[in-house]
Protein backbone atom coordinates (compact mmCIF):
# COMPACT_ATOMS: atom_id res chain seq x y z
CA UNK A 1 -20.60 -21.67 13.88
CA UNK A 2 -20.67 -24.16 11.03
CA UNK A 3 -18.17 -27.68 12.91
CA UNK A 4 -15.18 -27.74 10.24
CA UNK A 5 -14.39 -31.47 8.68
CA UNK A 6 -11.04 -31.39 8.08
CA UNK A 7 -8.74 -33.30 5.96
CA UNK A 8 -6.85 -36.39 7.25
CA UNK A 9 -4.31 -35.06 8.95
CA UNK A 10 -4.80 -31.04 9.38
CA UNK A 11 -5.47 -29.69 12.93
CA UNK A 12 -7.18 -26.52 13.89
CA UNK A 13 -4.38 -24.25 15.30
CA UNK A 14 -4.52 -20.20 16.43
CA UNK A 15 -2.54 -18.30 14.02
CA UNK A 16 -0.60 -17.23 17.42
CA UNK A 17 0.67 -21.26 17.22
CA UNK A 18 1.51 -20.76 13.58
CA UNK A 19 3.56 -17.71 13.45
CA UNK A 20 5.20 -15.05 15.56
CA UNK A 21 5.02 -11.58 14.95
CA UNK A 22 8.10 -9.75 15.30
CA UNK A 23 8.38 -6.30 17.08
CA UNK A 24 11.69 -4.98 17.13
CA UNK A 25 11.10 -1.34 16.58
CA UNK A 26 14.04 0.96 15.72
CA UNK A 27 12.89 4.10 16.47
CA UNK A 28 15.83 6.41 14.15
CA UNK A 29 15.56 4.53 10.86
CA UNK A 30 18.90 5.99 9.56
CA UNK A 31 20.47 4.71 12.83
CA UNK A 32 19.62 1.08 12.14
CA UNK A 33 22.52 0.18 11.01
CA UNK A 34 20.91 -1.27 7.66
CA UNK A 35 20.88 -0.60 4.17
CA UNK A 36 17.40 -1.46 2.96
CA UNK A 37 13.74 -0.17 3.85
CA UNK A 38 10.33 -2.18 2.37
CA UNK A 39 7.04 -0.11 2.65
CA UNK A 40 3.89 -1.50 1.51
CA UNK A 41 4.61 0.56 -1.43
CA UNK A 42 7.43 -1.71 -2.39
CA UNK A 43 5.47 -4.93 -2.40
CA UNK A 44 4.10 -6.55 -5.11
CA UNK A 45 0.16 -7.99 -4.80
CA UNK A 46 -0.41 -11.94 -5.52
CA UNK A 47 3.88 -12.09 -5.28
CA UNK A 48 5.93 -13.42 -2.06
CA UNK A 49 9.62 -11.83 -4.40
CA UNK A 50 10.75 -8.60 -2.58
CA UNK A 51 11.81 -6.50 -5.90
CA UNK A 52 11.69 -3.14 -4.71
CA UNK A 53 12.99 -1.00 -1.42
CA UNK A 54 14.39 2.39 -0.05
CA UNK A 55 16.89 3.71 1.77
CA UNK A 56 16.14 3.97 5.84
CA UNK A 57 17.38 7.49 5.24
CA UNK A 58 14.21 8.31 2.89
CA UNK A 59 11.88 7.82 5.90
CA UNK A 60 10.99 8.87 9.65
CA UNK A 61 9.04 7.76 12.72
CA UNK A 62 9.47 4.18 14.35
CA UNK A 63 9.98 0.91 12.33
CA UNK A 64 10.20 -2.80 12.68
CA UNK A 65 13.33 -5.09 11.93
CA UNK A 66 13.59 -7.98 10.10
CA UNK A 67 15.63 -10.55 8.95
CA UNK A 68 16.40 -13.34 6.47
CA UNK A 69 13.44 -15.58 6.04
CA UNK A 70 11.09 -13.06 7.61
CA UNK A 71 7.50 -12.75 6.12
CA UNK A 72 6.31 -8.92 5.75
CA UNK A 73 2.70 -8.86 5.28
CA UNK A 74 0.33 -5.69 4.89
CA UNK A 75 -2.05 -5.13 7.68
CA UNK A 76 -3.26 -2.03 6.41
CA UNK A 77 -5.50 -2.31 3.28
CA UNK A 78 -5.23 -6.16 3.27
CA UNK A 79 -7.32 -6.70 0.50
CA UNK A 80 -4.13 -5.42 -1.77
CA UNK A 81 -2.83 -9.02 -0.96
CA UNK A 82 0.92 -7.46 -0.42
CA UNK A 83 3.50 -9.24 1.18
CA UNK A 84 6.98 -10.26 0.73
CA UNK A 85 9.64 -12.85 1.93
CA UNK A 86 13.05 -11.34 2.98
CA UNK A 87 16.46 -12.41 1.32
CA UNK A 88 18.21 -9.59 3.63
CA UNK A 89 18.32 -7.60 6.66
CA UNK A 90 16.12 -4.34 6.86
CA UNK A 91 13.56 -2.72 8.40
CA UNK A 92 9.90 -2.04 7.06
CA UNK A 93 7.10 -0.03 7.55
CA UNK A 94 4.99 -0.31 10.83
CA UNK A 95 1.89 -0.74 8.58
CA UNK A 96 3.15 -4.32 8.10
CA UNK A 97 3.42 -7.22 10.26
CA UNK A 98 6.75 -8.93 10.91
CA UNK A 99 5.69 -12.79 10.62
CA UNK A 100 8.20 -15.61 11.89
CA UNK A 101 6.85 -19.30 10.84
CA UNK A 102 6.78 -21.79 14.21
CA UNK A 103 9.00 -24.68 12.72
CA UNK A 104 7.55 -27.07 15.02
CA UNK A 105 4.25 -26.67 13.46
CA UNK A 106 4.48 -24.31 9.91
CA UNK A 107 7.63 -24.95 7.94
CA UNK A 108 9.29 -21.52 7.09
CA UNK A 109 9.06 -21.86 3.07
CA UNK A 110 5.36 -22.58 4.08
CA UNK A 111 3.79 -19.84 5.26
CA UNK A 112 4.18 -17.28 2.48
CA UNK A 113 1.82 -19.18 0.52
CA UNK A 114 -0.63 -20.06 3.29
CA UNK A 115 -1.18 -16.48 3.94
CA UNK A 116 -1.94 -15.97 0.34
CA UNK A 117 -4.96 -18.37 0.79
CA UNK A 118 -8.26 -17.80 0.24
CA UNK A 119 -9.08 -18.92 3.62
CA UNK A 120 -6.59 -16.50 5.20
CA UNK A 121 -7.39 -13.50 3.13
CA UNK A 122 -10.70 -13.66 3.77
CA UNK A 123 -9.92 -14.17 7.09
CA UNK A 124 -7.85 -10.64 7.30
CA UNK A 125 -10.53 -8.79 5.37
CA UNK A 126 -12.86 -9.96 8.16
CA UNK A 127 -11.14 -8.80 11.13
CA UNK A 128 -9.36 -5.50 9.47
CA UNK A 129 -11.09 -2.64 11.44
CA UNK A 130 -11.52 1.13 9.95
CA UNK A 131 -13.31 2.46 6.78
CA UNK A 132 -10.48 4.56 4.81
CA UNK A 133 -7.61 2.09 5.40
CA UNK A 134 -8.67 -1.44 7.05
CA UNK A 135 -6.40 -2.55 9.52
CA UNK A 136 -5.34 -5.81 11.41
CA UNK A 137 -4.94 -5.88 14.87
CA UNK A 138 -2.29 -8.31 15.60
CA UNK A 139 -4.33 -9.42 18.55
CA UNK A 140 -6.87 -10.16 17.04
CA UNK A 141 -5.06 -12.17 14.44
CA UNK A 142 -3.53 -14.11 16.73
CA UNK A 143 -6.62 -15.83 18.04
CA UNK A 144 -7.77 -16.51 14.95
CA UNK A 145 -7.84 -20.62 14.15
CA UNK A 146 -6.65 -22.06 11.15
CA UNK A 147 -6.46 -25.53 9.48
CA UNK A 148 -3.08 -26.24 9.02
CA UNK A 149 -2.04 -29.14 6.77
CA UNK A 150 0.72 -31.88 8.27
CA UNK A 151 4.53 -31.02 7.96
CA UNK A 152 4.71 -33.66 5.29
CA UNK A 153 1.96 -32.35 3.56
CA UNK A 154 3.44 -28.47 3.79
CA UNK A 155 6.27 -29.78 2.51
CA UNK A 156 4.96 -31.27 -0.51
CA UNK A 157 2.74 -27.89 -0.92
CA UNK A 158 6.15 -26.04 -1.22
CA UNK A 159 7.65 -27.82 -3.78
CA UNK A 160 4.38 -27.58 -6.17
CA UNK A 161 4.13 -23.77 -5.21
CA UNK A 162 7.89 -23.06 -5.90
CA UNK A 163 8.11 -24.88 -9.06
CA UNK A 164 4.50 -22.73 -9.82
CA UNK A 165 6.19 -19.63 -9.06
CA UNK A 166 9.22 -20.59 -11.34
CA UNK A 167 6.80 -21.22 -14.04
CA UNK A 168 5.42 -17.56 -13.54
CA UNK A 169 8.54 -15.93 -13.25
CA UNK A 170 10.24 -17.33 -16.79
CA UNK A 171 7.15 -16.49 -18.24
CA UNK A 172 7.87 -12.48 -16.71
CA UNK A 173 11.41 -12.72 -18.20
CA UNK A 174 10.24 -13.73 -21.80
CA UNK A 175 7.46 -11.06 -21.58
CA UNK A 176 9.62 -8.09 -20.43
CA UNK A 177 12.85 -9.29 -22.77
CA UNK A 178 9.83 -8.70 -25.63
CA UNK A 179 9.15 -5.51 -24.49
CA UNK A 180 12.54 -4.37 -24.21
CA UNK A 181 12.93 -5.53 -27.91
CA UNK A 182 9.52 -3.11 -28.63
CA UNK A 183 11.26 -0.24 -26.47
CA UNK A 184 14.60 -0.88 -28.91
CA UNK A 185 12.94 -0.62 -31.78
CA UNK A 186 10.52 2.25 -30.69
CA UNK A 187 13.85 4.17 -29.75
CA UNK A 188 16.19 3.29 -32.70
CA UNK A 189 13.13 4.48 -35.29
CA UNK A 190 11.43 7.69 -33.35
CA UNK A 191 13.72 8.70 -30.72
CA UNK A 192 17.36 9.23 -33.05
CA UNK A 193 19.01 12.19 -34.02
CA UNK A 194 16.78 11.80 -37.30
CA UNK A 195 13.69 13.37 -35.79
CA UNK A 196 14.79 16.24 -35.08
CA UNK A 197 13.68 17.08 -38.69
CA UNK A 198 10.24 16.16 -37.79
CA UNK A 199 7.63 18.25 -36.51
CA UNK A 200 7.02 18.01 -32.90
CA UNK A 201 3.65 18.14 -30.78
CA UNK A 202 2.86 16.93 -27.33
CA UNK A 203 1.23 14.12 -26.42
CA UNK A 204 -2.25 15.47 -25.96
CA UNK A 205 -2.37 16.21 -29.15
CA UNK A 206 -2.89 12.51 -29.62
CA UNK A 207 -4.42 11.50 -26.28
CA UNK A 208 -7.42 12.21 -24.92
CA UNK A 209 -7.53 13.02 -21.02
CA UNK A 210 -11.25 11.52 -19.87
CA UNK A 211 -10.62 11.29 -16.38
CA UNK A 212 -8.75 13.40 -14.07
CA UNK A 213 -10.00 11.62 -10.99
CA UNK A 214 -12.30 11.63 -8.98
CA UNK A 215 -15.92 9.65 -8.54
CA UNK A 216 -17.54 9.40 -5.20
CA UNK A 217 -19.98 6.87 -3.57
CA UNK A 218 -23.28 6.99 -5.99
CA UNK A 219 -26.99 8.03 -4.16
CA UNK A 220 -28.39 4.41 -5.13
CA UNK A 221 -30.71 6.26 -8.08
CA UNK A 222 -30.02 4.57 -11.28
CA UNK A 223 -27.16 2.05 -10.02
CA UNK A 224 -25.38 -1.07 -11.33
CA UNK A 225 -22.32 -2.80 -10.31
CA UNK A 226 -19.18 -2.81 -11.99
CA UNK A 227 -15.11 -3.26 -11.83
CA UNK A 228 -13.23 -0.89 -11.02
CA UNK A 229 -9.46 -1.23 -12.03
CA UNK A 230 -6.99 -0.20 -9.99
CA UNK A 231 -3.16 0.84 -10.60
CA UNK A 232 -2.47 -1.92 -8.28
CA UNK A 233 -3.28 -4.29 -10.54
CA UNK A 234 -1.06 -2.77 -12.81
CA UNK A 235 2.16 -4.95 -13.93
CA UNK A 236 5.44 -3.39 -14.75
CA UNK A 237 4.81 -5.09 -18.39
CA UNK A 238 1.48 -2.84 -18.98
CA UNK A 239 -0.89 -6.38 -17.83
CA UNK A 240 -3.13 -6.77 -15.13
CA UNK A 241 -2.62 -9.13 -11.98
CA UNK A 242 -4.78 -12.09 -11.90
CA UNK A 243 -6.25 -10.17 -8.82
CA UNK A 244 -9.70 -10.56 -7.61
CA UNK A 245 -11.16 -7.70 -9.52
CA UNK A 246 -12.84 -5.00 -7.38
CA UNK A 247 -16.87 -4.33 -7.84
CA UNK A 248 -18.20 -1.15 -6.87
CA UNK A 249 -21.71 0.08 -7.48
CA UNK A 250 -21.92 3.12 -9.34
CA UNK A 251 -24.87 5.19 -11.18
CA UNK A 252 -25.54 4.39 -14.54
CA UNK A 253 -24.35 8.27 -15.39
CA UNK A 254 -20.78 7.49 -13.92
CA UNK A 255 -20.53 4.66 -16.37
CA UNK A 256 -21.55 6.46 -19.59
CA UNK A 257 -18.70 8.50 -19.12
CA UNK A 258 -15.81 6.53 -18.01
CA UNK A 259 -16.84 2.70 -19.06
CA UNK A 260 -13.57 1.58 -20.63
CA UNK A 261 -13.51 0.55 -23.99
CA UNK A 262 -10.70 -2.01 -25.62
CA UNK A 263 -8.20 -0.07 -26.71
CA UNK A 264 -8.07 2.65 -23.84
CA UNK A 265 -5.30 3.28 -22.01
CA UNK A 266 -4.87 3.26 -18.37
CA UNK A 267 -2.18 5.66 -16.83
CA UNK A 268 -1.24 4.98 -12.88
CA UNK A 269 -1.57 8.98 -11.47
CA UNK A 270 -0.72 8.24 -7.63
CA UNK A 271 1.63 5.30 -5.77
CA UNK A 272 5.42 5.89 -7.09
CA UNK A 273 7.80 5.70 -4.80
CA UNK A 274 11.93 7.22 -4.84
CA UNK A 275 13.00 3.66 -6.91
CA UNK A 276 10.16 3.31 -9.36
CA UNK A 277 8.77 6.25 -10.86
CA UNK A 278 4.68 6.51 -10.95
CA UNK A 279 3.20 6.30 -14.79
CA UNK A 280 2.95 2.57 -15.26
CA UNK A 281 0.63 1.62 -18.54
CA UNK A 282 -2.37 -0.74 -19.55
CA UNK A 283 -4.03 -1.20 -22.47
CA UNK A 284 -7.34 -2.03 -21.64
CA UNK A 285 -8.21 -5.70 -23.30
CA UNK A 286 -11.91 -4.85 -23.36
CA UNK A 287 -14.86 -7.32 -21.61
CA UNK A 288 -17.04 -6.52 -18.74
CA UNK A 289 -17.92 -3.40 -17.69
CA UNK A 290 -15.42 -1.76 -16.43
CA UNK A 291 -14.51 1.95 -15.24
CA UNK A 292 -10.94 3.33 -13.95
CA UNK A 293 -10.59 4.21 -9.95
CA UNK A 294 -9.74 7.97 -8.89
CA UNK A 295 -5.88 6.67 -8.81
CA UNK A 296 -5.51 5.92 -12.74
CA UNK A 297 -6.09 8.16 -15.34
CA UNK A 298 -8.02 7.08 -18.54
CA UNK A 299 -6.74 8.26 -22.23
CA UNK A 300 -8.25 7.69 -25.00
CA UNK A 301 -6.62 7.52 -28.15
CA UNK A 302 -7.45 9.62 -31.62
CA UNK A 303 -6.86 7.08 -34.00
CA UNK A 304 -7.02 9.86 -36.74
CA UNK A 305 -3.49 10.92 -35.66
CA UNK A 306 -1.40 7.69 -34.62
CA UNK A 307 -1.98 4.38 -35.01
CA UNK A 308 -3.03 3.21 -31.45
CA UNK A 309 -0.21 0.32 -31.04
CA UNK A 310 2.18 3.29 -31.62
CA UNK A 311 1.47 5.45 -29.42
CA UNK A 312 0.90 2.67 -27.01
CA UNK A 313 4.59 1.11 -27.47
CA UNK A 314 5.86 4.81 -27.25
CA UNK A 315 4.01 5.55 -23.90
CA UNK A 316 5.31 2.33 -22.37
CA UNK A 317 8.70 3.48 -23.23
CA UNK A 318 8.45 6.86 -21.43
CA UNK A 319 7.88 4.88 -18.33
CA UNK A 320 10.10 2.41 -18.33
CA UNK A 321 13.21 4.72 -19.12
CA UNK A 322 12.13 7.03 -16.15
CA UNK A 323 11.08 9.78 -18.47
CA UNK A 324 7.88 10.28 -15.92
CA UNK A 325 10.55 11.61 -13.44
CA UNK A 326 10.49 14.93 -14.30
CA UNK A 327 6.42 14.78 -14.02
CA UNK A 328 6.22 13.57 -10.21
CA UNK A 329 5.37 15.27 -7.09
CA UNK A 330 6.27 13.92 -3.73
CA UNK A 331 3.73 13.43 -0.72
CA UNK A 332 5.35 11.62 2.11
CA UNK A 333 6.94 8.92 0.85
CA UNK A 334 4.34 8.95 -2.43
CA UNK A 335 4.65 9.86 -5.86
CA UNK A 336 2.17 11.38 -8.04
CA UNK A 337 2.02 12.09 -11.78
CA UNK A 338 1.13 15.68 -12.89
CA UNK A 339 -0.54 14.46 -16.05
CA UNK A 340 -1.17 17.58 -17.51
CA UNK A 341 2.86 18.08 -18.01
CA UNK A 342 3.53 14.63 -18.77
CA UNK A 343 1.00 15.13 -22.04
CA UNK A 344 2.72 18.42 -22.73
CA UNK A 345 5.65 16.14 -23.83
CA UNK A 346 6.55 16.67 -27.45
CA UNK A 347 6.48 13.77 -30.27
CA UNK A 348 7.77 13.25 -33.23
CA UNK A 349 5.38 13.34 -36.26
CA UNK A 350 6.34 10.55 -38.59
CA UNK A 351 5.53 10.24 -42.07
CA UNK A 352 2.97 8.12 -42.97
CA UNK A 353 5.10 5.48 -44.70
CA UNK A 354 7.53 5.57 -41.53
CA UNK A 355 4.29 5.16 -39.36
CA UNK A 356 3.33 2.30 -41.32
CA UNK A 357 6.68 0.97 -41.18
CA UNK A 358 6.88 0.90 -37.13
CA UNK A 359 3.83 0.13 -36.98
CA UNK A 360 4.33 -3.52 -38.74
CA UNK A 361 7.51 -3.80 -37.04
CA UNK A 362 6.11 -3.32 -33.79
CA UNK A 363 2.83 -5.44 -34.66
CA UNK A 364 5.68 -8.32 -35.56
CA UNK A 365 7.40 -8.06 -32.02
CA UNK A 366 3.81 -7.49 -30.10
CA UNK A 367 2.56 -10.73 -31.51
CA UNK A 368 5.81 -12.62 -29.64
CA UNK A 369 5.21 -10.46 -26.79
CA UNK A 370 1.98 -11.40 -26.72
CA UNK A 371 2.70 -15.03 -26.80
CA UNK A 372 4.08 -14.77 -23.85
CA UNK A 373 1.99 -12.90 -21.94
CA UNK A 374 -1.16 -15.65 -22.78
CA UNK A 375 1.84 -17.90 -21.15
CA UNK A 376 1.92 -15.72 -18.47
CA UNK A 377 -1.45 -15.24 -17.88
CA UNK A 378 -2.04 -18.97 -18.01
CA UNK A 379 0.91 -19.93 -15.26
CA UNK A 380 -0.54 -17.11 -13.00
CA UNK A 381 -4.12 -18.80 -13.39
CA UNK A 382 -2.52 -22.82 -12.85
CA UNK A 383 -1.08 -20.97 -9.16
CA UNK A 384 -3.60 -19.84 -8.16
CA UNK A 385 -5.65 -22.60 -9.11
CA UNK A 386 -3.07 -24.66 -7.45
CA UNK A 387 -2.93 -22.39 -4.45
CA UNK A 388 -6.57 -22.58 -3.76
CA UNK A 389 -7.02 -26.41 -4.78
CA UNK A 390 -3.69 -27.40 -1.96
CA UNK A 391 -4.63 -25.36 0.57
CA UNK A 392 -8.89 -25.57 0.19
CA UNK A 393 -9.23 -28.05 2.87
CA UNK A 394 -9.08 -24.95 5.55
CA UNK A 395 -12.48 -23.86 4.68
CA UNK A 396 -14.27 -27.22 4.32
CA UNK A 397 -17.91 -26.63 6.21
């Protein structure tokens, strides 16, 4: 093993020294005597904001209590970077850890953003055991060393993080209050009393289904490697997460038929949960090679019938008023999208001078929006870069 040259001042600790994991287990969730449940599904990846929960009543089997201050942090499937910092009492799912910061040695604010490291991550992807859904052993985690910065030093690492993360979340606001103005203006023009005088036909009329799901593991004949997006990298504002992008390697006949093209649209089919409907939207931006994984859908639009940015605008609205409700299917605690209904969904037919008409409007508003999301976009990319540039010095060989 490569000796470690640390920076003045860090120490090599076991994560054990670093942070506690809590197991208080409640057994009869709607017994616990609180209001709020987080599963993984309620965590947001590359976020520490809790936005999202249940009701202890929606779910069964034994859980883990937490409190104020209390990191949750995915175990299983790690590399979806989810975990969350508590602002309340509740109880979570037993797929997460509980993790208590050490004050003596890792300031509470702290650790939230040290185990969204590089060094960490990595760390968890390494010792997660299992094929279909990684796991950490706790055990094993705790044994783990880490390079831990001075409580000075943390200290100063908060305040650039938080300020970072304020940075990111104005730039949110302005991008959804942009798309709410799109939604308003989608809804005041198409969706009135008006249309009723307007032919109607479904959505699939113009949208083209191209993948259903699913692609398996390629032979190795004919194979190249390429990202696959996942509905986890979705954003409730139809973006993608500056995530590490996921590389698969796939035949070359896989790719002919679902390589993504700008102006696709991505559908999320699978991962809705009781509070947030399943159906959040992408457009794709175009670049590298790219193909959609067995959980999205992939539609293509007929640009002979709609104007792309209208149907796109209109889609996004059907999601975020909870219109894919009525198009869900529960597994478990898991919703799924039955995409075949939610196409069946009549539109209006607009004129072509109305059509022309939203369409500018909604070009006008989409340039703001977009605006904001390159703002976006860029104070995601300065945290991380200030994430990985703070806390580098674990992984110094």
């Amino acid at each position: 093993m490569s000796t470690k040259v640390l920076p003045d001042g860090w120490t090599l600790k076991k994560f054990s020294a670093i942070a506690a994991s809590i197991t208080e287990r409640v057994d009869d969730p709607s017994a616990s005597g609180v209001k709020r449940y987080v599963g993984l599904e309620h965590l947001d990846p590359e976020s520490t904001t809790i936005r999202r929960w249940g009701s202890p009543s929606d779910v069964e089997a034994t859980k883990l209590r937490f409190y104020p201050g209390d990191v949750i942090y995915g175990r299983r499937r790690a590399y979806q970077r989810k975990l969350g910092v508590a602002e309340f009492d509740g109880i979570c799912s037993a797929h997460a850890l509980v993790l208590r910061a050490k004050p003596d040695v890792c300031l509470r604010e702290f650790l939230p953003f040290f185990l969204q490291s590089d060094a960490f991550h990595q760390r968890a992807l390494d010792i997660s055991v299992g094929s279909l859904s990684p796991t950490i052993n706790w055990k094993t985690l705790a044994v783990q060393e880490f390079a831990l910065p001075p409580i000075a030093a943390q200290l100063r690492i908060v305040e650039v993080m938080e300020a970072a993360d304020q940075s990111v979340g104005n730039a949110e606001r302005l991008s959804s209050l942009y798309l709410d103005l799109i939604c308003s203006l989608i809804q005041e023009i198409v969706f009135n009393k008006a249309t009723n005088r307007y032919e109607q036909r479904p959505l699939s009329s113009f949208l083209r289904l191209t993948s259903a799901g699913s692609w398996g593991a390629d032979e190795g004949v004919d194979e190249v490697d390429c990202r696959v997006i996942r509905s986890t990298e979705f954003t409730n504002v139809g973006s993608l997460l500056p995530a590490s992008p996921a590389v698969r390697s796939i035949s070359k006949e896989t790719l002919s038929k679902l390589q993504l093209t700008s102006g696709d649209l991505l559908i999320e089919r699978s991962g809705g949960t009781p509070d947030r409907p399943v159906g959040r939207v992408i457009s794709w931006p175009g670049g590298a090679p790219a193909i959609p994984s067995n959980f999205v859908h992939l539609l293509r639009v007929d640009e002979r019938q709609i104007p792309p940015v209208v149907l796109k605008w209109i889609l996004w609205y059907l999601h975020r008023t909870g219109a894919t409700r009525p198009f869900q299917t529960a597994s478990t605690n898991m919703r799924n999208l039955r995409i075949t209904d939610y196409l069946a969904q009549p539109l209006p037919v607009l004129t072509k001078a109305e059509r022309s008409s939203l369409a500018a409007r909604l070009d006008a508003a989409d340039s703001a929006r977009s605006l904001e999301e390159s703002r976006l976009e860029s104070a995601q990319h300065v945290r991380a870069g200030l994430l990985s540039s703070l806390l580098g010095g674990q992984v110094v060989h």
